[in-house]
Protein backbone atom coordinates (compact mmCIF):
# COMPACT_ATOMS: atom_id res chain seq x y z
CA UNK A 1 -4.13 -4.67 7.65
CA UNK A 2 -2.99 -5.81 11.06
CA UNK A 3 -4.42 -8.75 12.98
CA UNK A 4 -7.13 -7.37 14.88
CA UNK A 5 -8.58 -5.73 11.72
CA UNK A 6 -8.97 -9.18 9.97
CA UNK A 7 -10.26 -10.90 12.74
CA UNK A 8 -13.05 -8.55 13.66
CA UNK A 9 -13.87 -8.13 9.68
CA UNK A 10 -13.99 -12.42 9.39
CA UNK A 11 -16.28 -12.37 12.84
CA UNK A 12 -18.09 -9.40 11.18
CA UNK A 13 -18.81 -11.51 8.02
CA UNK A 14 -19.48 -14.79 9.74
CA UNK A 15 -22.02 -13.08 11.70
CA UNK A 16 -23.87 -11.61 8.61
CA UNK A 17 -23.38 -14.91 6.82
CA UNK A 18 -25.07 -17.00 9.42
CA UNK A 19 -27.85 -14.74 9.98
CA UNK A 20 -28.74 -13.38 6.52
CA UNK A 21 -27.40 -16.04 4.48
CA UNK A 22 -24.86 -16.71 1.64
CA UNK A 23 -25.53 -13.97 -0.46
CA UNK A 24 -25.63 -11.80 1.94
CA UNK A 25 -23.93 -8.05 0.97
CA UNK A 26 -21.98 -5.50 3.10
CA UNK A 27 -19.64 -2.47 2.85
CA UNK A 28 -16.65 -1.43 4.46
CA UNK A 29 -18.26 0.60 7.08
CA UNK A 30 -20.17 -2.81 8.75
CA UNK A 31 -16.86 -3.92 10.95
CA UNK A 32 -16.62 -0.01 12.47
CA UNK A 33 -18.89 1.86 15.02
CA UNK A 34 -20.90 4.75 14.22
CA UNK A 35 -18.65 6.57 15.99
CA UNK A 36 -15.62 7.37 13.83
CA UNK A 37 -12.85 6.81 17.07
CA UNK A 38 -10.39 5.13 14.46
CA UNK A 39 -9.55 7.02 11.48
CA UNK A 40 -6.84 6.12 10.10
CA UNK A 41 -7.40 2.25 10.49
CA UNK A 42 -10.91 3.43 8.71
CA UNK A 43 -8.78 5.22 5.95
CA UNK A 44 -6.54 1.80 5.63
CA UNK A 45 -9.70 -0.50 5.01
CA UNK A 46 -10.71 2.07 2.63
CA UNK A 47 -8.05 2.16 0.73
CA UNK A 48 -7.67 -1.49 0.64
CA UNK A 49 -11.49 -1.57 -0.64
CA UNK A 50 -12.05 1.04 -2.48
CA UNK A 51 -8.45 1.88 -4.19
CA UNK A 52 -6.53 -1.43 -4.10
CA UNK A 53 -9.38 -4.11 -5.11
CA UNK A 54 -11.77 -1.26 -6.55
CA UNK A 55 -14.70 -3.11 -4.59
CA UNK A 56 -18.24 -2.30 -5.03
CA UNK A 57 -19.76 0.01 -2.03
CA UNK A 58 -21.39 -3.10 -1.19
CA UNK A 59 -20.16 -6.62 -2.00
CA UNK A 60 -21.00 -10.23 -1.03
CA UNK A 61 -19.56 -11.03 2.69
CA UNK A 62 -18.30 -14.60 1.73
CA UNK A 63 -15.89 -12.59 -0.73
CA UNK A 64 -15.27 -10.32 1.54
CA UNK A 65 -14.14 -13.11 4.07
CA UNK A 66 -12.08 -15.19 1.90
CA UNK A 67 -10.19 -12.27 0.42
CA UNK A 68 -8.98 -11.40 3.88
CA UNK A 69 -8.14 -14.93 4.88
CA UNK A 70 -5.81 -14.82 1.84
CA UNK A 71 -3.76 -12.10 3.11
CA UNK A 72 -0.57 -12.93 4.41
């Protein structure tokens, strides 16, 4: 995933987190519009939750976050 993606998905998460709380769950869709104007970068989160890390649809957002702070 390239920089951008991780930030906004860390922002997205933080933003949950503070509002909903620590247990708070989301899916893959929550860091993308309604509007579907990026595909293939939806296609490559996807992938990297659905096929690579076989995630729930909807999973905590504090996992969520550190996963993708792991990433190199």
């Amino acid at each position: 995933m390239n920089k951008e993606i991780k930030s906004k998905i860390i922002e997205v998460c933080d933003a949950k987190i503070a509002a909903k709380g620590e247990n708070v769950g989301l899916s893959f869709y929550a860091f993308f519009k309604n509007k579907n104007d990026n595909p293939k970068l939806l296609m490559e989160v996807a992938q990297w939750w659905i096929l690579e890390h076989q995630l729930d649809h909807f999973e905590k957002a504090v996992k969520i976050k550190e996963m993708v702070k792991s990433l190199n």
